[in-house]
PDB file of N, CA and C in Angstrom:
ATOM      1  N   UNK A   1      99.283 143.456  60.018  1.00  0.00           N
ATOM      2  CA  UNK A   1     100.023 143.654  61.250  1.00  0.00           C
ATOM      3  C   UNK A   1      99.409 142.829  62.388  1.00  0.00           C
ATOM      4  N   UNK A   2      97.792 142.797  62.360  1.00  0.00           N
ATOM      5  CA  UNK A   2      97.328 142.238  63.567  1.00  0.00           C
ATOM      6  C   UNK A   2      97.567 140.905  63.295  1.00  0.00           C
ATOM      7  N   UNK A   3      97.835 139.964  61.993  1.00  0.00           N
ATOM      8  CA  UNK A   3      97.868 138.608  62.070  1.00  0.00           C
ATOM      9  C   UNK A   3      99.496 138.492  62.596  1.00  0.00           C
ATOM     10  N   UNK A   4     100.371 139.183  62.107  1.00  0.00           N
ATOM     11  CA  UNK A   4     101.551 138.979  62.648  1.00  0.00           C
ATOM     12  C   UNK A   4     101.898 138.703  64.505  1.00  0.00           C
ATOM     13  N   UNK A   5     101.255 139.576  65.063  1.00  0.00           N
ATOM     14  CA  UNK A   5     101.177 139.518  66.249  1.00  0.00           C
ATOM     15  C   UNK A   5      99.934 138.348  66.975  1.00  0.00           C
ATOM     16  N   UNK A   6      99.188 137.579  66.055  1.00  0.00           N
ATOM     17  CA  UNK A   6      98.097 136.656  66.692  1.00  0.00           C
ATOM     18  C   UNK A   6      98.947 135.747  66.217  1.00  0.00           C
ATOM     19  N   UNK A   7      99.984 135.564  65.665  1.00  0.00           N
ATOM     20  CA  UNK A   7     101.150 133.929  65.112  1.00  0.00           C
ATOM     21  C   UNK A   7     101.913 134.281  65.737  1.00  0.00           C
ATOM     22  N   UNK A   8     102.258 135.480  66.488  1.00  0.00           N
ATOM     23  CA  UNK A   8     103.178 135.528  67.294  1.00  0.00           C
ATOM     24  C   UNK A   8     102.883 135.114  69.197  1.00  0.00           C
ATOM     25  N   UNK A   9     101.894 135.540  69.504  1.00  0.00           N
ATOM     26  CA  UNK A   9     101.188 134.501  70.719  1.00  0.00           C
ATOM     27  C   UNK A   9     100.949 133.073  70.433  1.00  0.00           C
ATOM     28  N   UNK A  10     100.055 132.285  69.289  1.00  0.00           N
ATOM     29  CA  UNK A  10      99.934 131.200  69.196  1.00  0.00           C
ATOM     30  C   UNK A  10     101.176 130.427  69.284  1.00  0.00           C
ATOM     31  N   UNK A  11     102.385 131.420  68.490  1.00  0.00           N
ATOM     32  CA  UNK A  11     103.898 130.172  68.722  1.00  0.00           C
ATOM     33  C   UNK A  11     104.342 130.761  70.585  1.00  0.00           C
ATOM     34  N   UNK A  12     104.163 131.712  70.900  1.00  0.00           N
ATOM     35  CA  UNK A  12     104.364 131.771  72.481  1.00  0.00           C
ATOM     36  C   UNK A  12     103.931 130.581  73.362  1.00  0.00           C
ATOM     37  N   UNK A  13     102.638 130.349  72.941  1.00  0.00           N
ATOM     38  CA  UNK A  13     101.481 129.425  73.672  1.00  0.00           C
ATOM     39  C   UNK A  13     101.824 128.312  73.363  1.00  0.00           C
ATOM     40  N   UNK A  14     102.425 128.328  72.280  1.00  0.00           N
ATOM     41  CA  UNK A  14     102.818 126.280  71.851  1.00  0.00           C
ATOM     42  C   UNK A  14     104.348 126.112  72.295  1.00  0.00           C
ATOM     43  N   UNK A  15     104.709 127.083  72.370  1.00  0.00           N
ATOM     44  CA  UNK A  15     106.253 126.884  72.855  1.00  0.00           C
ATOM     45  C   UNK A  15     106.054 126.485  74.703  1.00  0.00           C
ATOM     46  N   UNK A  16     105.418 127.559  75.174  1.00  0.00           N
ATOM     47  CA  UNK A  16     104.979 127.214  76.458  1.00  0.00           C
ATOM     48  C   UNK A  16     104.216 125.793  77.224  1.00  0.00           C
ATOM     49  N   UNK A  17     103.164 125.364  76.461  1.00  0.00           N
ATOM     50  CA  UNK A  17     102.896 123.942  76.035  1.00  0.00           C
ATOM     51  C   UNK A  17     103.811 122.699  75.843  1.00  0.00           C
ATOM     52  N   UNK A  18     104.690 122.909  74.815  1.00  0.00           N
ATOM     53  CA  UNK A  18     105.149 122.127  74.391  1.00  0.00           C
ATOM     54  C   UNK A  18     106.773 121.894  75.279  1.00  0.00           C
ATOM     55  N   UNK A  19     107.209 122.918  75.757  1.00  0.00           N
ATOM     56  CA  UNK A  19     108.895 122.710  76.638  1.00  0.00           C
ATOM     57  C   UNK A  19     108.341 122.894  78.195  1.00  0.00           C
ATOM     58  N   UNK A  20     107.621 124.204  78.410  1.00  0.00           N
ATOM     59  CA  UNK A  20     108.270 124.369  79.614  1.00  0.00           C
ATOM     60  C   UNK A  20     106.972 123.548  80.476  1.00  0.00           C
ATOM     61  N   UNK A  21     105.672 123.415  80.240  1.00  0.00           N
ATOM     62  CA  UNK A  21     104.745 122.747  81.364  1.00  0.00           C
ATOM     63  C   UNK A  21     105.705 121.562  81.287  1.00  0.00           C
ATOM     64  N   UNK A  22     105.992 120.926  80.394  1.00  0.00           N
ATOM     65  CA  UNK A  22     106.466 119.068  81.061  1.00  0.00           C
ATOM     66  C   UNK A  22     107.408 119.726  81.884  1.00  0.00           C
ATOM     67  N   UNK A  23     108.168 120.444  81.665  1.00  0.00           N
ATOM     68  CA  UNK A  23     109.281 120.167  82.668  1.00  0.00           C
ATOM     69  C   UNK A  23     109.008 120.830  84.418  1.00  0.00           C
ATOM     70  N   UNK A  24     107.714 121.263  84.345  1.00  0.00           N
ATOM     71  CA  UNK A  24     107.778 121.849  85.598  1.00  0.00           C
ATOM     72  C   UNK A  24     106.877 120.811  85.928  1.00  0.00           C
ATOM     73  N   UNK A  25     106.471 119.867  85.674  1.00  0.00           N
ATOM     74  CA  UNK A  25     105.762 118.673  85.724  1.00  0.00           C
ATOM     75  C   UNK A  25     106.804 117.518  86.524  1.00  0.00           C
ATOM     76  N   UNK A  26     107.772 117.653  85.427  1.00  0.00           N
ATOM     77  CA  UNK A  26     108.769 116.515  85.883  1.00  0.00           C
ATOM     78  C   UNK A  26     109.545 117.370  87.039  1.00  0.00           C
ATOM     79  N   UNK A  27     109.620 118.325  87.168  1.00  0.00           N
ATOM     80  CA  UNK A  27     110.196 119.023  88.489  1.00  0.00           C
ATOM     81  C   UNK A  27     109.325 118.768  89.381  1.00  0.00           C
ATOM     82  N   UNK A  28     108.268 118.890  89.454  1.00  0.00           N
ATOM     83  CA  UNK A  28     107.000 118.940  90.557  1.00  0.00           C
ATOM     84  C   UNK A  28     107.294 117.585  91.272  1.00  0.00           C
ATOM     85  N   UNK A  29     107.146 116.128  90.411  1.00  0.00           N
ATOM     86  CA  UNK A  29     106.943 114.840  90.645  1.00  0.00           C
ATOM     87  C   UNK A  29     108.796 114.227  90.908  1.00  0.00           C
ATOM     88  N   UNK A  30     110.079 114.935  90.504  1.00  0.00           N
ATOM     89  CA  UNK A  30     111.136 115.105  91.395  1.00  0.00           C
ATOM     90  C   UNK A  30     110.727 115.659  92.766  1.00  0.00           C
ATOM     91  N   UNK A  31     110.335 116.735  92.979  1.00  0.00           N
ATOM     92  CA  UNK A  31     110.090 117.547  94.526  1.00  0.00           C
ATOM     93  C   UNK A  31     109.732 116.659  95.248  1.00  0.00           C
ATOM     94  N   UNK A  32     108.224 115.731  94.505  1.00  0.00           N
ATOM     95  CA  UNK A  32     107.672 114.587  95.686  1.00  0.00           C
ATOM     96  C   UNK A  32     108.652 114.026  95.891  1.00  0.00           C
ATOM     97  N   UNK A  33     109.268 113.304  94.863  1.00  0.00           N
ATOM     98  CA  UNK A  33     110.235 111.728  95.255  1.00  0.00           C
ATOM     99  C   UNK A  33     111.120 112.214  96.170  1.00  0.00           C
ATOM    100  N   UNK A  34     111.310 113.336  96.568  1.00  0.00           N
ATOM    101  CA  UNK A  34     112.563 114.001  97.371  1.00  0.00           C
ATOM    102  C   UNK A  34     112.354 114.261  98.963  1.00  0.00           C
ATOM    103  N   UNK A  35     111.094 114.444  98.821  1.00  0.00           N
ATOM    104  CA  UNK A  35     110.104 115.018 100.259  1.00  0.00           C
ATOM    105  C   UNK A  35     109.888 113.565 100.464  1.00  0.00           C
ATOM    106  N   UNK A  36     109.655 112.696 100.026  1.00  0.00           N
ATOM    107  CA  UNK A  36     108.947 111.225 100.657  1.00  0.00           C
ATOM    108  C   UNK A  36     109.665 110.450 101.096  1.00  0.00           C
ATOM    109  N   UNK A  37     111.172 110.604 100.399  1.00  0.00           N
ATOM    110  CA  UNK A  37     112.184 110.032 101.072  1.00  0.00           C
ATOM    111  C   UNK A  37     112.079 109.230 102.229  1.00  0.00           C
ATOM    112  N   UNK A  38     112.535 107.884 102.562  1.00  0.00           N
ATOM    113  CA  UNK A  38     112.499 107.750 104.420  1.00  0.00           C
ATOM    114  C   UNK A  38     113.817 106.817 104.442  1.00  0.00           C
ATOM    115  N   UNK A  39     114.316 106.879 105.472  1.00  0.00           N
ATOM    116  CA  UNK A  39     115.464 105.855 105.904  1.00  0.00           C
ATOM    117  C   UNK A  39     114.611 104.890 105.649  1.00  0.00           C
ATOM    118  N   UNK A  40     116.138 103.978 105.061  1.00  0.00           N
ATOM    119  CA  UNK A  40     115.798 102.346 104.733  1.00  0.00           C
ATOM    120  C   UNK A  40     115.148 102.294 103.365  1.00  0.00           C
ATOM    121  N   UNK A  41     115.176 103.691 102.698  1.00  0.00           N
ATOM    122  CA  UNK A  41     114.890 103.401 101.092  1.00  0.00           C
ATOM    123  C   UNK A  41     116.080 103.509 100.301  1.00  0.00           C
ATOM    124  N   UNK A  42     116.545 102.667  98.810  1.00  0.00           N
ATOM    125  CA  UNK A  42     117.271 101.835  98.209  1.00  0.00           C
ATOM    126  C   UNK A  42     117.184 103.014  97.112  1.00  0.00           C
ATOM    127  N   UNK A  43     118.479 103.811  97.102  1.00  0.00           N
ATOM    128  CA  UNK A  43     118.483 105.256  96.458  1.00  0.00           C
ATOM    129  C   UNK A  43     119.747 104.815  95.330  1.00  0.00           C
ATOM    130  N   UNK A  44     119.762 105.588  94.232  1.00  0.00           N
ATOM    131  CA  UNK A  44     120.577 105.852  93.015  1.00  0.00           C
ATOM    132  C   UNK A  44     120.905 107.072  93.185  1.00  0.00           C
ATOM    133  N   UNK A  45     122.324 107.917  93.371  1.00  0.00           N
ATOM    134  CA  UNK A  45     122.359 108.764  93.280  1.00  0.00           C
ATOM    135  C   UNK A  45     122.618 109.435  92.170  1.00  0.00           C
ATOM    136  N   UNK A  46     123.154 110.870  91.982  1.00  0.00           N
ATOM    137  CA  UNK A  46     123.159 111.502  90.212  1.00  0.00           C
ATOM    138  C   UNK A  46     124.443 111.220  89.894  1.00  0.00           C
ATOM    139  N   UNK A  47     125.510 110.578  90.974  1.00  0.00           N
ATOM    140  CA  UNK A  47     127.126 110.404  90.472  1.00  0.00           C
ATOM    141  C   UNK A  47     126.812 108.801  90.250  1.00  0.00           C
ATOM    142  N   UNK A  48     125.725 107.537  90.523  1.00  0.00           N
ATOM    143  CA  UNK A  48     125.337 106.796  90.274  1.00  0.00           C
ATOM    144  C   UNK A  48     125.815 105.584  91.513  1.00  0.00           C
ATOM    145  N   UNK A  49     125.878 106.120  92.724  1.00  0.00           N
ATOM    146  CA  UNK A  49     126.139 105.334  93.712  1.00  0.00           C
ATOM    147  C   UNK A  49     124.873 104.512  94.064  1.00  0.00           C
ATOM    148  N   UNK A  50     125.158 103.655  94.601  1.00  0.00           N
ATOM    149  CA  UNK A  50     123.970 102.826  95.005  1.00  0.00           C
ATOM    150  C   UNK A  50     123.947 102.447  96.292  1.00  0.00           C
ATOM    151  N   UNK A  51     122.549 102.309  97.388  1.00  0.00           N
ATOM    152  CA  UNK A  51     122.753 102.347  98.771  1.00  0.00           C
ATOM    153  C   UNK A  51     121.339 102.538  99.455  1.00  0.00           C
ATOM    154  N   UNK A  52     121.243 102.293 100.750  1.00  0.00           N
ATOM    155  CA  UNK A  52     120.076 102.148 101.390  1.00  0.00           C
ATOM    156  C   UNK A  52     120.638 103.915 102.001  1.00  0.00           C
ATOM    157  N   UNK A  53     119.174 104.292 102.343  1.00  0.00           N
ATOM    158  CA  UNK A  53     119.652 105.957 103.259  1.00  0.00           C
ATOM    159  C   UNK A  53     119.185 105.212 104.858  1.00  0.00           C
ATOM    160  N   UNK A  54     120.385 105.860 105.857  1.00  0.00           N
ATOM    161  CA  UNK A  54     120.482 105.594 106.895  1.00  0.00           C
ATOM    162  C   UNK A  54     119.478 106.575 107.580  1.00  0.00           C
ATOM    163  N   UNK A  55     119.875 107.882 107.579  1.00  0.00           N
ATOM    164  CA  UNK A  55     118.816 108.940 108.216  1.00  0.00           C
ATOM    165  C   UNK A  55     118.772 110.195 106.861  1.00  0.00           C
ATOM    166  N   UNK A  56     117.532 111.021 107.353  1.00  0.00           N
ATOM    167  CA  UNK A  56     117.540 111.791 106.311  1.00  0.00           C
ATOM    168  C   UNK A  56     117.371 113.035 107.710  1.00  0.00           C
ATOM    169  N   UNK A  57     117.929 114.216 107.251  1.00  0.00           N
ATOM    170  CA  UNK A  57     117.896 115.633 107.644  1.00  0.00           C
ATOM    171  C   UNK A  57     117.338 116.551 106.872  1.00  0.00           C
ATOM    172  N   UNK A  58     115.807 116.583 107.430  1.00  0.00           N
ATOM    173  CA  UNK A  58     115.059 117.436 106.741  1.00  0.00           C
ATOM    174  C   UNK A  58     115.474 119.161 106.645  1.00  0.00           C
ATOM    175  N   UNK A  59     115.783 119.607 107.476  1.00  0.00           N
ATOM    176  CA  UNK A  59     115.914 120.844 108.027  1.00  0.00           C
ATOM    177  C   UNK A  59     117.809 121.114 107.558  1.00  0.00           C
ATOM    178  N   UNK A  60     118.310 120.690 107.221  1.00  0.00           N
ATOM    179  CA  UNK A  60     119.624 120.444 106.621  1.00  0.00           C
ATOM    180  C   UNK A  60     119.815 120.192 105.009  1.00  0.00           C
ATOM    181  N   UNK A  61     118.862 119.580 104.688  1.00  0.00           N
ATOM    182  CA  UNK A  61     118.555 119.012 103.471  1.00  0.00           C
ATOM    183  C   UNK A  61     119.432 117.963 103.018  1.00  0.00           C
ATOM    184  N   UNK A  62     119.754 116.982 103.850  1.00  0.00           N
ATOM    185  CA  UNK A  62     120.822 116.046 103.238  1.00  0.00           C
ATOM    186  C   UNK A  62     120.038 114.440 103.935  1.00  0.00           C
ATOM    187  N   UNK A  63     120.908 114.005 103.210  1.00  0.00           N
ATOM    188  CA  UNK A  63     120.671 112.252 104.106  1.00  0.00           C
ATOM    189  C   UNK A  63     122.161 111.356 103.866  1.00  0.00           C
ATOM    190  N   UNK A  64     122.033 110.202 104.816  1.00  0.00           N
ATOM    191  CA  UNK A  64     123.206 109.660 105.049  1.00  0.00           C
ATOM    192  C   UNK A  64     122.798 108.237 104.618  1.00  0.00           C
ATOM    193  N   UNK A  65     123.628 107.905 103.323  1.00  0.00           N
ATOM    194  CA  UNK A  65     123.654 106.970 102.526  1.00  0.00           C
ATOM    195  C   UNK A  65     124.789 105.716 103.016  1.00  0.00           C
ATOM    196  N   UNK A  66     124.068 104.682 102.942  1.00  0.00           N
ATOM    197  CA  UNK A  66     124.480 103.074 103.857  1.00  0.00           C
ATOM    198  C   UNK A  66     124.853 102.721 102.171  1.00  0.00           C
ATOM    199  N   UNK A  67     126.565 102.838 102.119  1.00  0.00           N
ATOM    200  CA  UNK A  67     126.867 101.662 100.680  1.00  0.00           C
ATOM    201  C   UNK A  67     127.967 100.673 101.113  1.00  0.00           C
ATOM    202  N   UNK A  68     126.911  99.555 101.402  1.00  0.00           N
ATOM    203  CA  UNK A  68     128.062  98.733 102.022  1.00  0.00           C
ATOM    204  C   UNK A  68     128.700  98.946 103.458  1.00  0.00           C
ATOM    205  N   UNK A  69     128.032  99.341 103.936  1.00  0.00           N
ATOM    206  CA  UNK A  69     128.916  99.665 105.556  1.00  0.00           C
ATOM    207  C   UNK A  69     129.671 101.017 105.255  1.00  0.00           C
ATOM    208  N   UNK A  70     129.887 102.000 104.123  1.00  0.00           N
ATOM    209  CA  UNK A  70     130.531 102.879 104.249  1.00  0.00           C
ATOM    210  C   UNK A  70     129.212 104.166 104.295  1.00  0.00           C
ATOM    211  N   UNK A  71     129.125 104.715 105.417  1.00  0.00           N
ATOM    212  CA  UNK A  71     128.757 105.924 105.406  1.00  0.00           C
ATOM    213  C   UNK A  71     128.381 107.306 105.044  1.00  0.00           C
ATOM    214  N   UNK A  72     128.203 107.831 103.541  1.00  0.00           N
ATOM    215  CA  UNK A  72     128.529 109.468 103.362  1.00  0.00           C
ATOM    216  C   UNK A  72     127.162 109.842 103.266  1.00  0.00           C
ATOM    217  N   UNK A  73     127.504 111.608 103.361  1.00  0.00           N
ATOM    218  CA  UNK A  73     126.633 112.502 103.717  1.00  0.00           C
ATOM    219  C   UNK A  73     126.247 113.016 101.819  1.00  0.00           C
ATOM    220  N   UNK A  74     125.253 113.243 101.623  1.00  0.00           N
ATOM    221  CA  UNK A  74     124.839 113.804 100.617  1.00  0.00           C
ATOM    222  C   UNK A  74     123.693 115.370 100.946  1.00  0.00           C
ATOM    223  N   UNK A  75     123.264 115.654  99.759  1.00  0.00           N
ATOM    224  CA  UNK A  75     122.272 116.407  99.655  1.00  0.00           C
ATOM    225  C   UNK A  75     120.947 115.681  99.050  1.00  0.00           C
ATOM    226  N   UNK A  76     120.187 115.977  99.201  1.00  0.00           N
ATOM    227  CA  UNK A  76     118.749 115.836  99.188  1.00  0.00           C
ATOM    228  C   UNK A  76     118.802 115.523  97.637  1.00  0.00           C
ATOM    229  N   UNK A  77     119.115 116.767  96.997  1.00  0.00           N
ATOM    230  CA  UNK A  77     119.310 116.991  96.066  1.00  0.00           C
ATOM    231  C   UNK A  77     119.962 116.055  94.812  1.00  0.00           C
ATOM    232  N   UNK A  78     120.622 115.391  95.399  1.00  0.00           N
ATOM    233  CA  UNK A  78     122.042 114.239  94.947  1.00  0.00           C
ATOM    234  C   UNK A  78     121.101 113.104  94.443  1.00  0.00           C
ATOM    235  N   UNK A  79     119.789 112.652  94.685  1.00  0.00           N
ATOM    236  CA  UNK A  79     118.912 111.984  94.777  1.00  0.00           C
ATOM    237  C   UNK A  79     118.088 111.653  93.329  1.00  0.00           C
ATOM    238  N   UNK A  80     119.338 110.978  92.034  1.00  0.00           N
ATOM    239  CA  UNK A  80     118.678 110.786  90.717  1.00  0.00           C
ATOM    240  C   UNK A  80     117.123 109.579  91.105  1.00  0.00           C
ATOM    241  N   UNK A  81     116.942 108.736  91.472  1.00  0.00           N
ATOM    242  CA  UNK A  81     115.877 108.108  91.563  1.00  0.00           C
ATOM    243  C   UNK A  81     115.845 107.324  93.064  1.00  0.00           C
ATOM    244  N   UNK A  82     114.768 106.627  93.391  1.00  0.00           N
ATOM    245  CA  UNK A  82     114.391 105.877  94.473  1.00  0.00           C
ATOM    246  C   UNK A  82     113.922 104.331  94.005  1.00  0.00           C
ATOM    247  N   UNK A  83     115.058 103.442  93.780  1.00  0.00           N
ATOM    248  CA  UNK A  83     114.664 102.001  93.541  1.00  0.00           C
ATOM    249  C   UNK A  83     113.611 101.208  94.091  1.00  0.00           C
ATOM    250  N   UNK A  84     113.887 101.311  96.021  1.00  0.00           N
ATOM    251  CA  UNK A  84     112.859 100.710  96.462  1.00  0.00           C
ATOM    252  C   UNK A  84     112.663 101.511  97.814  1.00  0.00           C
ATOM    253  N   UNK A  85     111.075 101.767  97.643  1.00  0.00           N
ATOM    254  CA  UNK A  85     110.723 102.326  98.850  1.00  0.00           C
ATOM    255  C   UNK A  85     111.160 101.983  99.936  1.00  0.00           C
ATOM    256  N   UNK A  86     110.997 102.980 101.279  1.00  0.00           N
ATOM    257  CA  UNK A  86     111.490 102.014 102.802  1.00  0.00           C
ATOM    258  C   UNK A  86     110.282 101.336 102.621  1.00  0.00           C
ATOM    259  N   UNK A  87     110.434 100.252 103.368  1.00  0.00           N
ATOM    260  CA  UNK A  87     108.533  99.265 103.323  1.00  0.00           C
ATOM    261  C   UNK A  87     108.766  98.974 105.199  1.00  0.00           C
ATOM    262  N   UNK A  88     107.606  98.933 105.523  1.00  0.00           N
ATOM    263  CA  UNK A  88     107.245  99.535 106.927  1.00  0.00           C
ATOM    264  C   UNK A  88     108.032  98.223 107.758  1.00  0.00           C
ATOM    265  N   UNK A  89     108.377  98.247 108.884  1.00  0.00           N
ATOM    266  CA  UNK A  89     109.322  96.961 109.604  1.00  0.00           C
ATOM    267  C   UNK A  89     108.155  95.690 110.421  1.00  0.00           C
ATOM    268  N   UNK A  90     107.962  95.020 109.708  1.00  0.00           N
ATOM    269  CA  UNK A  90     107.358  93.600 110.387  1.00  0.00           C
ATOM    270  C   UNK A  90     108.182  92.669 110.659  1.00  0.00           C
ATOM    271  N   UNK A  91     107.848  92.057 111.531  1.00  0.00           N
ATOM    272  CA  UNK A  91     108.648  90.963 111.697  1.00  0.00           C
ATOM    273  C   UNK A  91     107.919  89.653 110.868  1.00  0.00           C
ATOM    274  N   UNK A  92     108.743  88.421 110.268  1.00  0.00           N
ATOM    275  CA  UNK A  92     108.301  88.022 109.424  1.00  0.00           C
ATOM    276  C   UNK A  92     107.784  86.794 110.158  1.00  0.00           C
ATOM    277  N   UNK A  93     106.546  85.929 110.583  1.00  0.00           N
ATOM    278  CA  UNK A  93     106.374  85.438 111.153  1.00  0.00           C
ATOM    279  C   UNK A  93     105.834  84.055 110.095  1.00  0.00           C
ATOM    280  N   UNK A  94     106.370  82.639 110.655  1.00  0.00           N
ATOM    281  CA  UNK A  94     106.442  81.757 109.137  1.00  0.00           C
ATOM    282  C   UNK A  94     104.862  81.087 109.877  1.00  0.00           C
ATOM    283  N   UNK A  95     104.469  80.680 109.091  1.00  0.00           N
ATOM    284  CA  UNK A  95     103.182  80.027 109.253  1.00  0.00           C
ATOM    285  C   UNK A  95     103.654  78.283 109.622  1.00  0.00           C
ATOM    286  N   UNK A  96     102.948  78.101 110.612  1.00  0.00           N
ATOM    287  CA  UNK A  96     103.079  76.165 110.882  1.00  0.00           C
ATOM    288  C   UNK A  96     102.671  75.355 109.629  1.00  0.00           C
ATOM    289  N   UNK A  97     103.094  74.444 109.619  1.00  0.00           N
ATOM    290  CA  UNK A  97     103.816  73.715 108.337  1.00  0.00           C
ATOM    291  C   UNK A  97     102.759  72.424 108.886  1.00  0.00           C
ATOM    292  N   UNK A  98     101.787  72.122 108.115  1.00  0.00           N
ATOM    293  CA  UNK A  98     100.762  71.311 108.629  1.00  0.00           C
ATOM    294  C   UNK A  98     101.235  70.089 108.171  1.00  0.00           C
ATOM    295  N   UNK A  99     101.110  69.023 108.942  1.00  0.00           N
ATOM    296  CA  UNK A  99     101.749  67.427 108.361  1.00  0.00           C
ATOM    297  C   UNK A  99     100.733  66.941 107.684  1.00  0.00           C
ATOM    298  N   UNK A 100     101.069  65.680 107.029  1.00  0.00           N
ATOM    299  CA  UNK A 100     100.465  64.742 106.153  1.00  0.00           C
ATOM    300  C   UNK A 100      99.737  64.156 107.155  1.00  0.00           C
ATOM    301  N   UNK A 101      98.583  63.698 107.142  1.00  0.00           N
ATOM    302  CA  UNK A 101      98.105  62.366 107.783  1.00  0.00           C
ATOM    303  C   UNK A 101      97.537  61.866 106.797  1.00  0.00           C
ATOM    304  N   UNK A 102      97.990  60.076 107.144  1.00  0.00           N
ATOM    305  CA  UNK A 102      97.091  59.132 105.887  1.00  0.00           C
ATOM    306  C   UNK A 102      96.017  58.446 106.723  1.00  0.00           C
ATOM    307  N   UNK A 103      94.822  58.807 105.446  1.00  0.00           N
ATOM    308  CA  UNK A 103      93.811  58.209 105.851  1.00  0.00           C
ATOM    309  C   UNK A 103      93.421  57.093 106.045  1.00  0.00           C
ATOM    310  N   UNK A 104      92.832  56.124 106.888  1.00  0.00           N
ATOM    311  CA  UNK A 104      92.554  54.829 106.648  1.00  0.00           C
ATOM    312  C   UNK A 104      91.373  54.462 105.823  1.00  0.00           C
ATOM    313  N   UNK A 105      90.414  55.663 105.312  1.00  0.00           N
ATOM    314  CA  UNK A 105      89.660  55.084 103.729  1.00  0.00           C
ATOM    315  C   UNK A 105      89.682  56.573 102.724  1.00  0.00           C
ATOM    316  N   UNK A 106      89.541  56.274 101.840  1.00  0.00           N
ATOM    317  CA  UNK A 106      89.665  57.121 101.195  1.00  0.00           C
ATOM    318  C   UNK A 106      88.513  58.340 101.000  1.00  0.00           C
ATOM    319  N   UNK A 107      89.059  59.186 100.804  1.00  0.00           N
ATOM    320  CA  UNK A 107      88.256  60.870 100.870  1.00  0.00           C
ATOM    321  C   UNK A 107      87.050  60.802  99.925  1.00  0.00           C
ATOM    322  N   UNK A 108      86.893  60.236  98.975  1.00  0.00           N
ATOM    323  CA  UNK A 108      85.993  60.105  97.767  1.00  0.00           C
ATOM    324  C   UNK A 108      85.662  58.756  97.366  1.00  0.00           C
ATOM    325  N   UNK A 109      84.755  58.390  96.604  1.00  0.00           N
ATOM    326  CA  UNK A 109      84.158  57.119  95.928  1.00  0.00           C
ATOM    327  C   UNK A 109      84.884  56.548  95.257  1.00  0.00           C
ATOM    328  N   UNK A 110      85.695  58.026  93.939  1.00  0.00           N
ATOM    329  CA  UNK A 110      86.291  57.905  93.034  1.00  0.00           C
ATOM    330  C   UNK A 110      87.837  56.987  93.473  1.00  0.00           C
ATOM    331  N   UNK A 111      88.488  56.980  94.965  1.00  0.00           N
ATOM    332  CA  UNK A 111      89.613  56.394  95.156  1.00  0.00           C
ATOM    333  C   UNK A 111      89.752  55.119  95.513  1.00  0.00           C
ATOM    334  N   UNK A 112      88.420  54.576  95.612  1.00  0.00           N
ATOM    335  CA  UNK A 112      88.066  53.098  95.667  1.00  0.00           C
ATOM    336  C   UNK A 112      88.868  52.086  94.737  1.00  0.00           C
TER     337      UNK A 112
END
């Protein structure tokens, strides 16, 4: 009787192991991607729209998805993955473009 009930915890414990920690794992690391959210990040939604988020409403739980100039409101929730982070706003400043000058002798021995 007592081994029946010690194979009956060990398959409890491997069942628990084996289904439900990953998935509260992969729930946990959904929760982040959801909370980190910021306007100007490049979102997939779960109906498979594609789009930059305009603003997000924390306290509402939704954000407002830019597809193409068209506007809609979602849920937080609606949020299958995050393509590309927002990345912080710099302005892109090009570096001066240094000219050629030719020398009148050469740089090395070897160009003799």
């Amino acid at each position: 009787m007592s081994m029946n009930i010690l194979i009956l915890i060990v398959f409890v414990a491997a069942m628990y192991f084996i289904m439900i920690r990953p998935q509260q794992k992969a729930q946990k690391t959904r929760q982040e991607m959801i909370n980190n959210v910021q306007p100007g990040a490049e979102v997939v939604t779960i109906g498979g729209l594609h789009g930059k988020i305009a603003t997000v409403n924390k306290e509402a739980k939704t954000f407002d998805l830019d597809a193409e100039g068209v506007i809609l409101v979602f849920e937080l929730s609606a949020i299958r993955q995050v393509v590309k982070a927002a990345e912080a706003k710099t302005e892109a400043v090009e570096a001066p473009v240094a000219e050629e000058v030719k020398a009148d002798e050469p740089a090395s021995e070897d160009e003799k």
